[in-house]
C-alpha atoms as a PDB file:
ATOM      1  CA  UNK A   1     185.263  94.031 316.254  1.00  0.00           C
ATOM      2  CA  UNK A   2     183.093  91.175 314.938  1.00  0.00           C
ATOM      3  CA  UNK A   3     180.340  91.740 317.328  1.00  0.00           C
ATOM      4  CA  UNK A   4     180.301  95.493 316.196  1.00  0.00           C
ATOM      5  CA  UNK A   5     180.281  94.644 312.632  1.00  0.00           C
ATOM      6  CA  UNK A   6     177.169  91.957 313.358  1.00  0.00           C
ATOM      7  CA  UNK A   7     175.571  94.727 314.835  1.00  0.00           C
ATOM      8  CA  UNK A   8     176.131  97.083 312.274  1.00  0.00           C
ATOM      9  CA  UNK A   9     174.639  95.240 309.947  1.00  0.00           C
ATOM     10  CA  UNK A  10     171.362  95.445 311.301  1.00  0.00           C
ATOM     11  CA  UNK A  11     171.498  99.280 312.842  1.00  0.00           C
ATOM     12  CA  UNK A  12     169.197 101.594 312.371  1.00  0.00           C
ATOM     13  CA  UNK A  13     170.413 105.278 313.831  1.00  0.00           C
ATOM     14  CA  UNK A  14     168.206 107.649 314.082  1.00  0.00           C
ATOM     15  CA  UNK A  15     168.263 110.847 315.154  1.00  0.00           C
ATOM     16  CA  UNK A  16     165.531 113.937 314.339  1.00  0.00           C
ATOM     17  CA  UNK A  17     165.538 117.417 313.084  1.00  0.00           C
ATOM     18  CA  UNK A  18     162.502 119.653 312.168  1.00  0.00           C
ATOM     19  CA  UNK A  19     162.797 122.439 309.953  1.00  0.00           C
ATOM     20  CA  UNK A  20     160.044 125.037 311.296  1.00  0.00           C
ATOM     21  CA  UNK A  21     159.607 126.246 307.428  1.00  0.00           C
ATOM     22  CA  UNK A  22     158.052 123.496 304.725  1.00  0.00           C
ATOM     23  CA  UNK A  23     160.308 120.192 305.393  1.00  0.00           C
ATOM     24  CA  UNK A  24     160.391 118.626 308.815  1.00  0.00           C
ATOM     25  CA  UNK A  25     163.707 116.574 309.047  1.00  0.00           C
ATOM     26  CA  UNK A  26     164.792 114.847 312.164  1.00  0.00           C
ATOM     27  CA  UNK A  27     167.544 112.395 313.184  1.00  0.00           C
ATOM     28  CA  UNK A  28     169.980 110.065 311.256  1.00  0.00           C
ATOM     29  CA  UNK A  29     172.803 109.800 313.431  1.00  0.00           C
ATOM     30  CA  UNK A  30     176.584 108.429 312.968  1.00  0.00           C
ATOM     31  CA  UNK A  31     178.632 107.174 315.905  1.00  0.00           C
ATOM     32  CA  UNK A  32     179.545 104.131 317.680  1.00  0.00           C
ATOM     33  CA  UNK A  33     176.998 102.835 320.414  1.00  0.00           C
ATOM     34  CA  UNK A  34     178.656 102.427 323.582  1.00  0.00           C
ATOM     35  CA  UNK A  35     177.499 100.894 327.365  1.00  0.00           C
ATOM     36  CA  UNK A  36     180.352 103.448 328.874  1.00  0.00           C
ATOM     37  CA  UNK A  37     178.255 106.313 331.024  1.00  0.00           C
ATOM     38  CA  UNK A  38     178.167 109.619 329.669  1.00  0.00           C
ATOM     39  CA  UNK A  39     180.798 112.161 329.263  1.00  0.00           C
ATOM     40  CA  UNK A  40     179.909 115.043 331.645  1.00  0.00           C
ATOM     41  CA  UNK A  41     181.249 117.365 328.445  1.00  0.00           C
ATOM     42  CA  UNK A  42     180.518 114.835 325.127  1.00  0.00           C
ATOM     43  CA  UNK A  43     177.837 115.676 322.978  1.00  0.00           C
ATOM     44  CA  UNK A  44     175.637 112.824 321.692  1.00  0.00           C
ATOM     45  CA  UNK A  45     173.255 111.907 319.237  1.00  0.00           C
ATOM     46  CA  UNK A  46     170.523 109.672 320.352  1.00  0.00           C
ATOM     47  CA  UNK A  47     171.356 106.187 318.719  1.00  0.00           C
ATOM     48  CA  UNK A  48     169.380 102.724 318.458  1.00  0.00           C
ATOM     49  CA  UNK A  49     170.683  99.159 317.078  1.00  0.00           C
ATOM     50  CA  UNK A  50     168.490  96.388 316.821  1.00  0.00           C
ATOM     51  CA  UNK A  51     170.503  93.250 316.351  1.00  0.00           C
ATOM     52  CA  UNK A  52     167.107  90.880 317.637  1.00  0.00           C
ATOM     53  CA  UNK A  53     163.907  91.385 315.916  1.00  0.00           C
ATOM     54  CA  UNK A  54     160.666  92.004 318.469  1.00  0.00           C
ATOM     55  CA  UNK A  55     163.219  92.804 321.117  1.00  0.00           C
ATOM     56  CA  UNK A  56     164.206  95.978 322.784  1.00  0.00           C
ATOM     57  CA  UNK A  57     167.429  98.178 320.764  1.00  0.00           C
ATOM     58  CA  UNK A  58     170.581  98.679 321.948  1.00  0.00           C
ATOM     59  CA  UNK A  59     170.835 102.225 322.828  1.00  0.00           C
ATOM     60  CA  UNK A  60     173.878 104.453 323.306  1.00  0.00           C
ATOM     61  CA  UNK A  61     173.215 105.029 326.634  1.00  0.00           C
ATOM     62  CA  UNK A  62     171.422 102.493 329.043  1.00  0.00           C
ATOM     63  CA  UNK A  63     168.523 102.723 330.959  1.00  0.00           C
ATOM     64  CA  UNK A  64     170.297 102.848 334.322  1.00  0.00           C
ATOM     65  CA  UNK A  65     172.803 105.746 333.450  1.00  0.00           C
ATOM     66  CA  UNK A  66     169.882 107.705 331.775  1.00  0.00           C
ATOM     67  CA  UNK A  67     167.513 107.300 335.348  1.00  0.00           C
ATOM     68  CA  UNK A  68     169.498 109.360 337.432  1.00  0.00           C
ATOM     69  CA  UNK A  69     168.685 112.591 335.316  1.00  0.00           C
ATOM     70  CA  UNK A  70     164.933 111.569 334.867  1.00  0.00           C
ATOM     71  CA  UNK A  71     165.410 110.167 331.475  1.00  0.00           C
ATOM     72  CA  UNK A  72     163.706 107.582 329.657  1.00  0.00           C
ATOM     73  CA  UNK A  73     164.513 105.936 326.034  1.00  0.00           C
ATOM     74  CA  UNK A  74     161.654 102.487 326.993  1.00  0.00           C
ATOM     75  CA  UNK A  75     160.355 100.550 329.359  1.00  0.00           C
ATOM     76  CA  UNK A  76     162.137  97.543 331.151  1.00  0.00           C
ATOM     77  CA  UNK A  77     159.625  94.773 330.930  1.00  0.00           C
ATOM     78  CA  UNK A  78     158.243  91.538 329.325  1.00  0.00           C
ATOM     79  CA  UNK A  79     154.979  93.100 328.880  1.00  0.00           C
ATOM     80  CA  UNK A  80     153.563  94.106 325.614  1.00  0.00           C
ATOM     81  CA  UNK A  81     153.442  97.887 326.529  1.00  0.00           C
ATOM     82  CA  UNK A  82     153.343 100.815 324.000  1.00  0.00           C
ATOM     83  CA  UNK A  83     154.255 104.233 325.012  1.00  0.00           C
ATOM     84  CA  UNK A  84     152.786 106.751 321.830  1.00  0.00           C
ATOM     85  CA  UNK A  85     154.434 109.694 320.881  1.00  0.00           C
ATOM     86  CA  UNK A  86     154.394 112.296 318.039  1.00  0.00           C
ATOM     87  CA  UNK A  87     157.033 115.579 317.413  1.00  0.00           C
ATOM     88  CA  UNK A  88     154.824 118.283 316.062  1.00  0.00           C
ATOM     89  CA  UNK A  89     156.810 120.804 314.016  1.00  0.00           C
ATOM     90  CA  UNK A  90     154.266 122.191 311.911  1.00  0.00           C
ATOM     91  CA  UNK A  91     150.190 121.566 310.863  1.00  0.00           C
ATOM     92  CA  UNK A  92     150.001 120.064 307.601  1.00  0.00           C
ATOM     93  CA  UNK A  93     146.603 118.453 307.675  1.00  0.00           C
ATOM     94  CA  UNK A  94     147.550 114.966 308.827  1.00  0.00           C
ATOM     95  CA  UNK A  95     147.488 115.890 312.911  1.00  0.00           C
ATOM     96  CA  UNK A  96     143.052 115.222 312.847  1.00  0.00           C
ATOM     97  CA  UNK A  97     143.905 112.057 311.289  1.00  0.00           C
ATOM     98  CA  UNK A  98     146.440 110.685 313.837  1.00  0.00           C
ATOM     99  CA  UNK A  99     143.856 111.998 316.572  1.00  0.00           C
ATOM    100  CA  UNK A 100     140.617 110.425 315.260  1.00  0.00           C
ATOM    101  CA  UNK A 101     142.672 107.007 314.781  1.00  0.00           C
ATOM    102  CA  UNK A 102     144.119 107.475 318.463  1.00  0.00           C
ATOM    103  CA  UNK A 103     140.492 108.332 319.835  1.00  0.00           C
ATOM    104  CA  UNK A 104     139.192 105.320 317.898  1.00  0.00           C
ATOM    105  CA  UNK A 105     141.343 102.921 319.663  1.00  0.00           C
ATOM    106  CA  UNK A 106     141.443 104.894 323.154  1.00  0.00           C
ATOM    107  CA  UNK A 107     145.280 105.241 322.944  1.00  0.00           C
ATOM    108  CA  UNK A 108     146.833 108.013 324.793  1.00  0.00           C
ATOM    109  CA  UNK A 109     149.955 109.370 323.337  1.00  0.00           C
ATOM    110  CA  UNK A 110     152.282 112.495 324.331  1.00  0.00           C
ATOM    111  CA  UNK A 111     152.671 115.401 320.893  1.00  0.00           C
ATOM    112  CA  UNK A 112     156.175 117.126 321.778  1.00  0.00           C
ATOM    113  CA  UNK A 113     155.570 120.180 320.364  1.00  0.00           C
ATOM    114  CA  UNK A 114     157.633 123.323 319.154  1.00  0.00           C
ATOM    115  CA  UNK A 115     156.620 127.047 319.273  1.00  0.00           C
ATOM    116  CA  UNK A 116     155.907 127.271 316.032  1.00  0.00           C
ATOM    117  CA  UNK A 117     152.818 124.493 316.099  1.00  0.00           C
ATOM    118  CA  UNK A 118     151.576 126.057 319.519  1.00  0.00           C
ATOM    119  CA  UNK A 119     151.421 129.399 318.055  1.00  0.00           C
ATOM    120  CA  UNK A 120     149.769 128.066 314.651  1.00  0.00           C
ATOM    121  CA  UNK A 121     147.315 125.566 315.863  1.00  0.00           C
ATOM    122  CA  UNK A 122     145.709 126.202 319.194  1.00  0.00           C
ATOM    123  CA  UNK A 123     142.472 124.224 318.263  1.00  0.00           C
ATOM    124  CA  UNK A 124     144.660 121.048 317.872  1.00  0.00           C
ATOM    125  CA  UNK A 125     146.362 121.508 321.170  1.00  0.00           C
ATOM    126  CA  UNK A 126     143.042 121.881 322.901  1.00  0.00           C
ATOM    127  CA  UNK A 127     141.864 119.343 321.625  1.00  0.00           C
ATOM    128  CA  UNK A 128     144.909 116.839 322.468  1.00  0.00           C
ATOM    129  CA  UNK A 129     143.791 117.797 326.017  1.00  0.00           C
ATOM    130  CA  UNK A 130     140.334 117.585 326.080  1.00  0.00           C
ATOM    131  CA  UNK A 131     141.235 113.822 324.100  1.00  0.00           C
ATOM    132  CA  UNK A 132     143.390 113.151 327.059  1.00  0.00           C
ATOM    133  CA  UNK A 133     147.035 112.979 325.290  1.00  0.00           C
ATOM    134  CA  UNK A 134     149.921 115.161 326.637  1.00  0.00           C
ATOM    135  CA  UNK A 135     151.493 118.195 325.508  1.00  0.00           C
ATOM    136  CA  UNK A 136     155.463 118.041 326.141  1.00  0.00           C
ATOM    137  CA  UNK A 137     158.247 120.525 324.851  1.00  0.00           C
ATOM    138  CA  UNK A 138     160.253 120.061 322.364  1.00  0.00           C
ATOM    139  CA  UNK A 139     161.482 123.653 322.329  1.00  0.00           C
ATOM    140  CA  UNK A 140     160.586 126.783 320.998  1.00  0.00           C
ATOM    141  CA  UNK A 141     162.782 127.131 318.265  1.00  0.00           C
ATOM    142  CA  UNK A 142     163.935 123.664 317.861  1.00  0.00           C
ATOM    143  CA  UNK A 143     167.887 124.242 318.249  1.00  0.00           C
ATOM    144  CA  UNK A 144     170.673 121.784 318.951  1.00  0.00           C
ATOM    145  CA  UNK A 145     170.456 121.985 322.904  1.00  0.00           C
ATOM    146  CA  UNK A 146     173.520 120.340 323.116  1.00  0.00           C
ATOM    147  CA  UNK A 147     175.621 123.279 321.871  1.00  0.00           C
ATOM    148  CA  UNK A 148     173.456 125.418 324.904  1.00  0.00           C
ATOM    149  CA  UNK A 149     175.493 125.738 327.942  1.00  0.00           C
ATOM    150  CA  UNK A 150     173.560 127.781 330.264  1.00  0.00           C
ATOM    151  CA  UNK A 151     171.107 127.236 332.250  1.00  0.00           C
ATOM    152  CA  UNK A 152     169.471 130.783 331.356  1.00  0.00           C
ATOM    153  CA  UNK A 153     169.636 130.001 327.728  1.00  0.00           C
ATOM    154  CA  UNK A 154     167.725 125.838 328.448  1.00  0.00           C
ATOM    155  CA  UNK A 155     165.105 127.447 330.359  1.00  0.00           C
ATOM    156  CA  UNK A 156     164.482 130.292 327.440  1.00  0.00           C
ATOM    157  CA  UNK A 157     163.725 127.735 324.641  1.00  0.00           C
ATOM    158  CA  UNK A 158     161.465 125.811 327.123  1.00  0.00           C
ATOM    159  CA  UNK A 159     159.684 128.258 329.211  1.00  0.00           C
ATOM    160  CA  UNK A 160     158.540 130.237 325.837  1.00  0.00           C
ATOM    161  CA  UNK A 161     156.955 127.064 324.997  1.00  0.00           C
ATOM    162  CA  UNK A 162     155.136 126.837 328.028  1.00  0.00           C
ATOM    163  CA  UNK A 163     153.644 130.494 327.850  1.00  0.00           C
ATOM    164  CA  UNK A 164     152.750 129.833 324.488  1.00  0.00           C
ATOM    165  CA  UNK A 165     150.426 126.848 325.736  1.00  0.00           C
ATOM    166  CA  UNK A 166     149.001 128.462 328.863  1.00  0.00           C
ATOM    167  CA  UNK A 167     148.012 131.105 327.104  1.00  0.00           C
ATOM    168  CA  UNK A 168     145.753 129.238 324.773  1.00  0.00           C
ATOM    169  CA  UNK A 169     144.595 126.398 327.389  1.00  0.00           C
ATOM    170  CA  UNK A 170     145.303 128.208 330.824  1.00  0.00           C
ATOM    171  CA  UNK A 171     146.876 124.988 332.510  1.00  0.00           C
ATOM    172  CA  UNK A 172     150.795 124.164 332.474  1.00  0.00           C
ATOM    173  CA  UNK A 173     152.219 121.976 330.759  1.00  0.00           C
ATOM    174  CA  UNK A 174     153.646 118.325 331.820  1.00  0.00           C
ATOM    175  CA  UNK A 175     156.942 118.780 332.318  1.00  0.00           C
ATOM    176  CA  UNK A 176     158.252 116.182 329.221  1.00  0.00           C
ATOM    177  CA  UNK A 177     161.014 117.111 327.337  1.00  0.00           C
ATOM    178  CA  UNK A 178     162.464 115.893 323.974  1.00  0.00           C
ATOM    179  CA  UNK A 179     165.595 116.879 322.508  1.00  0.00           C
ATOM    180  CA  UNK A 180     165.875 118.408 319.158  1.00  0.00           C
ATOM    181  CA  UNK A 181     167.416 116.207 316.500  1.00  0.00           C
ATOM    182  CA  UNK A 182     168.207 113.697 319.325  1.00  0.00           C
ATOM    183  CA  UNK A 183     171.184 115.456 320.447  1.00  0.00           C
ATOM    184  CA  UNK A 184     171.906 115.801 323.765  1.00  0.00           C
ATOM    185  CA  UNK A 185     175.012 115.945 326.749  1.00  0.00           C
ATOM    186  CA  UNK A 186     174.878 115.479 330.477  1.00  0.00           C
ATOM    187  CA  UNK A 187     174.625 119.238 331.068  1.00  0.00           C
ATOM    188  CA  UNK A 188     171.639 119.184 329.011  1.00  0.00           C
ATOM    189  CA  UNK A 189     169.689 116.490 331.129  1.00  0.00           C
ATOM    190  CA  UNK A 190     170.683 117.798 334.306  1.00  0.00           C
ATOM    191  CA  UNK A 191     169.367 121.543 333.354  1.00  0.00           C
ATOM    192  CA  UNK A 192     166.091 120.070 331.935  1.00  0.00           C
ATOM    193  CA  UNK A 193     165.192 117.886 335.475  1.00  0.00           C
ATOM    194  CA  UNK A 194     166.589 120.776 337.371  1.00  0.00           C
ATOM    195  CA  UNK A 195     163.619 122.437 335.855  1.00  0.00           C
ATOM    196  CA  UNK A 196     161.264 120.027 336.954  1.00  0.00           C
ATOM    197  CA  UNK A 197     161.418 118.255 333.586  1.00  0.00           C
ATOM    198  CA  UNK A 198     161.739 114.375 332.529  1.00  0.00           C
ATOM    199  CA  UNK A 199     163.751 113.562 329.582  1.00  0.00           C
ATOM    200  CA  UNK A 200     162.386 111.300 326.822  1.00  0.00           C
ATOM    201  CA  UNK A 201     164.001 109.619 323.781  1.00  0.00           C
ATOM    202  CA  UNK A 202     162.773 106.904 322.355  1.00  0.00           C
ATOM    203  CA  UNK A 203     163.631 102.853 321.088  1.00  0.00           C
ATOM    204  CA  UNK A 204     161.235 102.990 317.599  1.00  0.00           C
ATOM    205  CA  UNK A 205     161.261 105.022 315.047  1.00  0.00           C
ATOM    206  CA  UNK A 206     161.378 105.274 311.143  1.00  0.00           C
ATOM    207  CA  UNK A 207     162.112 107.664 308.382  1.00  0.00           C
ATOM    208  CA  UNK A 208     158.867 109.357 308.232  1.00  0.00           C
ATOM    209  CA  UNK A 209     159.491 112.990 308.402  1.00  0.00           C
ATOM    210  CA  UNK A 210     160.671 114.055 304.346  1.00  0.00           C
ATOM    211  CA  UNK A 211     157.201 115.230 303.375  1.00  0.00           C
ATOM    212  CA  UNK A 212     157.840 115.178 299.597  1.00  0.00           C
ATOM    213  CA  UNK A 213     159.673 111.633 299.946  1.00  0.00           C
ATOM    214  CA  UNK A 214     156.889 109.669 302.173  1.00  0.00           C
ATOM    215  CA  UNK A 215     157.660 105.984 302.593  1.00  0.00           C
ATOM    216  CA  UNK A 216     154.914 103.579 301.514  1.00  0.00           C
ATOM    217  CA  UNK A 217     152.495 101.705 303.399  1.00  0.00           C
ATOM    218  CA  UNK A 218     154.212  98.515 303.107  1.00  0.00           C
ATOM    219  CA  UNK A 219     157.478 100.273 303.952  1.00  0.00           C
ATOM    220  CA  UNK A 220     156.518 101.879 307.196  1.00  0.00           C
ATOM    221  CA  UNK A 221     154.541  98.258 308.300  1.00  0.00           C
ATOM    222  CA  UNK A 222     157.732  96.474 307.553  1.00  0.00           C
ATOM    223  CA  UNK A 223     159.741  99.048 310.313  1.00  0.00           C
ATOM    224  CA  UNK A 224     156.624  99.496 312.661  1.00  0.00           C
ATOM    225  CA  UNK A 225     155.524  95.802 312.835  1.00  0.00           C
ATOM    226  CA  UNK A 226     158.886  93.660 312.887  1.00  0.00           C
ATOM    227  CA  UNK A 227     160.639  96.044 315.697  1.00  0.00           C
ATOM    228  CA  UNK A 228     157.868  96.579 318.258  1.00  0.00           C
ATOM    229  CA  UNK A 229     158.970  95.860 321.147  1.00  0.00           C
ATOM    230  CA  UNK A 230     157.538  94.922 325.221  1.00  0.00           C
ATOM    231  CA  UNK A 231     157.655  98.790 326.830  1.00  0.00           C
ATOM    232  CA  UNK A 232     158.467 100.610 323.445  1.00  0.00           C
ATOM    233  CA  UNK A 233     158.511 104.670 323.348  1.00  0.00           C
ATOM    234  CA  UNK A 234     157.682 105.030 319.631  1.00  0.00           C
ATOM    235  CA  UNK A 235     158.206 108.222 318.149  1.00  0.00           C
ATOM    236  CA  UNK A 236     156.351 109.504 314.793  1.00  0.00           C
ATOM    237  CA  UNK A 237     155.928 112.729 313.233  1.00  0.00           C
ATOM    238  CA  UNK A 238     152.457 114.518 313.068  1.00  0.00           C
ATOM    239  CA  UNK A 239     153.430 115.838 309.633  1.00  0.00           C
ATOM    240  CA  UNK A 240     153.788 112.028 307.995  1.00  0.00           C
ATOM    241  CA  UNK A 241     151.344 111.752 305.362  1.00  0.00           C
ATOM    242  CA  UNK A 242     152.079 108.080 305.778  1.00  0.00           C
ATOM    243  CA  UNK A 243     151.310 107.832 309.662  1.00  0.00           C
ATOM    244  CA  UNK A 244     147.579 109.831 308.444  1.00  0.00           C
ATOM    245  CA  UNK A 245     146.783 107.345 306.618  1.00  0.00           C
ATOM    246  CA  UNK A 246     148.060 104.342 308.257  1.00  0.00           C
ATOM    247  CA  UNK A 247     147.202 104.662 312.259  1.00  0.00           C
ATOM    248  CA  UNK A 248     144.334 103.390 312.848  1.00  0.00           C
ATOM    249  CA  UNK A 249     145.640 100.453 311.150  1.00  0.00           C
ATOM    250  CA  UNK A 250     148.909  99.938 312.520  1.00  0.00           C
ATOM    251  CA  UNK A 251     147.101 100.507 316.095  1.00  0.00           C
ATOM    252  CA  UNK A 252     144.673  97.765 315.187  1.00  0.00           C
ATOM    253  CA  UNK A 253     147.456  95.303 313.959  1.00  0.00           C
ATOM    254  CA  UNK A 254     149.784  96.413 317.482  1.00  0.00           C
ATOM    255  CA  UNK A 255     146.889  95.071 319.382  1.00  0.00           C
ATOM    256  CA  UNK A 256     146.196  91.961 317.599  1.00  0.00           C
ATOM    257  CA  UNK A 257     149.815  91.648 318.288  1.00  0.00           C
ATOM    258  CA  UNK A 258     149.037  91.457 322.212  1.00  0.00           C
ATOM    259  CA  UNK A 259     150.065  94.910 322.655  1.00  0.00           C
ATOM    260  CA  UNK A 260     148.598  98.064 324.853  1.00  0.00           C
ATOM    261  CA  UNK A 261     148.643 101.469 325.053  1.00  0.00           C
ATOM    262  CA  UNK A 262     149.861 103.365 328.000  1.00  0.00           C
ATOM    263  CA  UNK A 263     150.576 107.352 328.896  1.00  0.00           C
ATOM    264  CA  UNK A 264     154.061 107.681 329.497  1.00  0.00           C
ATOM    265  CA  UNK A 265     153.415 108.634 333.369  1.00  0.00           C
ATOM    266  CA  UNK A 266     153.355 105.017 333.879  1.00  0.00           C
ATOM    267  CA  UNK A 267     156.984 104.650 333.401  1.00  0.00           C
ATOM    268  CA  UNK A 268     157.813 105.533 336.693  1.00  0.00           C
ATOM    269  CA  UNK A 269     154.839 104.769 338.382  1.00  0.00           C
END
């Protein structure tokens, strides 16, 4: 109980939900972190502690349990490895910015994307291709998946996304997948990598999606900076104001930190 407490005290749980409409609003999630595997029929929210500073979270599911469905949260290793990626729920102007800073610094990154954004923006999504990033699905109407139980219904809010985006760049997509709001069950990763699909949550992230309640420069450093991590999956949101204006800096102070950028196909690779 002491240990728990000790590492309560310096949780951060995150979890994500976009709202299609005006406010994007993703994950702050309640729940004790376990090591147990996962409950064939519990539903989870995707959950991070970091009791060390510069050192990997504590997730609520390990890296081992979370292989066997194709599922990745970070990257097991001592090197200084940063996997980039952005949930795209809407265009509100800031999505150029995060690509010219990305393009400045050569860093691939993956933009999980919903319906709504592929519809809406088709010059952004061709461009994250011609740039070199990755498109993944992140659902077409950005639902809690872990309340879908069929098969039929998984494959609906994913394969919509996936006409939606060969019809404006004629290739598929890759076959990433995010969870809405970071919620998730075993059902739910076995359905998306019996589609083909790799699962990916992530071990950084900060509260960046409120658009009318931004958090400052100084604030989003403080979170970005002190909990990078060797093999990090870092997820922001294309509709931060903050992350506009700050990417091309943070990138520049990641690599003066000793750190590279790397497309998440090198996870398993």
């Amino acid at each position: 109980m002491k240990n728990w407490k000790k590492i309560l005290g310096t949780t951060l749980i995150l979890a994500a939900a976009f709202s299609i409409g005006r406010i994007t609003a993703q994950f702050c999630s309640v729940g004790a972190l376990t090591k147990s595997p996962i409950a064939p029929s519990a539903d989870e929210n995707w959950g991070l502690s970091f009791p060390e500073e510069g050192q990997p979270p504590v997730a609520n599911a390990s890296m081992e349990e979370l292989k066997k469905y194709d599922t990745y949260y970070a990257q097991d290793t001592e090197e200084k490895r940063i996997y980039l990626t952005f949930d795209c729920g809407y265009e509100n102007g800031n999505t150029p910015l995060i690509l010219d800073a990305l393009k400045k610094h050569r860093a691939p990154a993956t933009f999980f994307v919903v319906g709504n954004f592929v519809s809406t923006s088709g010059d952004l999504i061709k461009r994250m291709v011609d740039e070199g990033h990755a498109v993944g699905n992140h659902t077409f109407s950005h639902p809690d998946m872990s309340k879908i139980s069929t098969q039929e219904a998984f494959t609906k809010e994913l394969s919509q996304v996936e006409d939606l985006f060969k019809e404006i760049t004629g290739s598929e997509m890759e076959r990433y997948y995010r969870p809405p709001q970071g919620k998730y069950n075993e059902a739910n990763l076995k359905m998306a990598k019996d589609m083909g699909y790799k699962t990916f949550f992530w071990s950084l992230a900060y509260v960046d999606w409120y658009q009318d309640k931004q958090p400052s420069r100084e604030e989003a450093f403080e979170k970005l900076l002190g909990r990078i991590h060797p093999g990090a999956i870092v997820l922001l949101h294309n509709t931060s104001s903050t992350n506009g204006a700050i990417l091309d800096e943070l990138l520049g102070k990641w690599e003066d930190m000793g750190y590279t950028f790397h497309p998440l196909n090198e996870l398993w690779q």
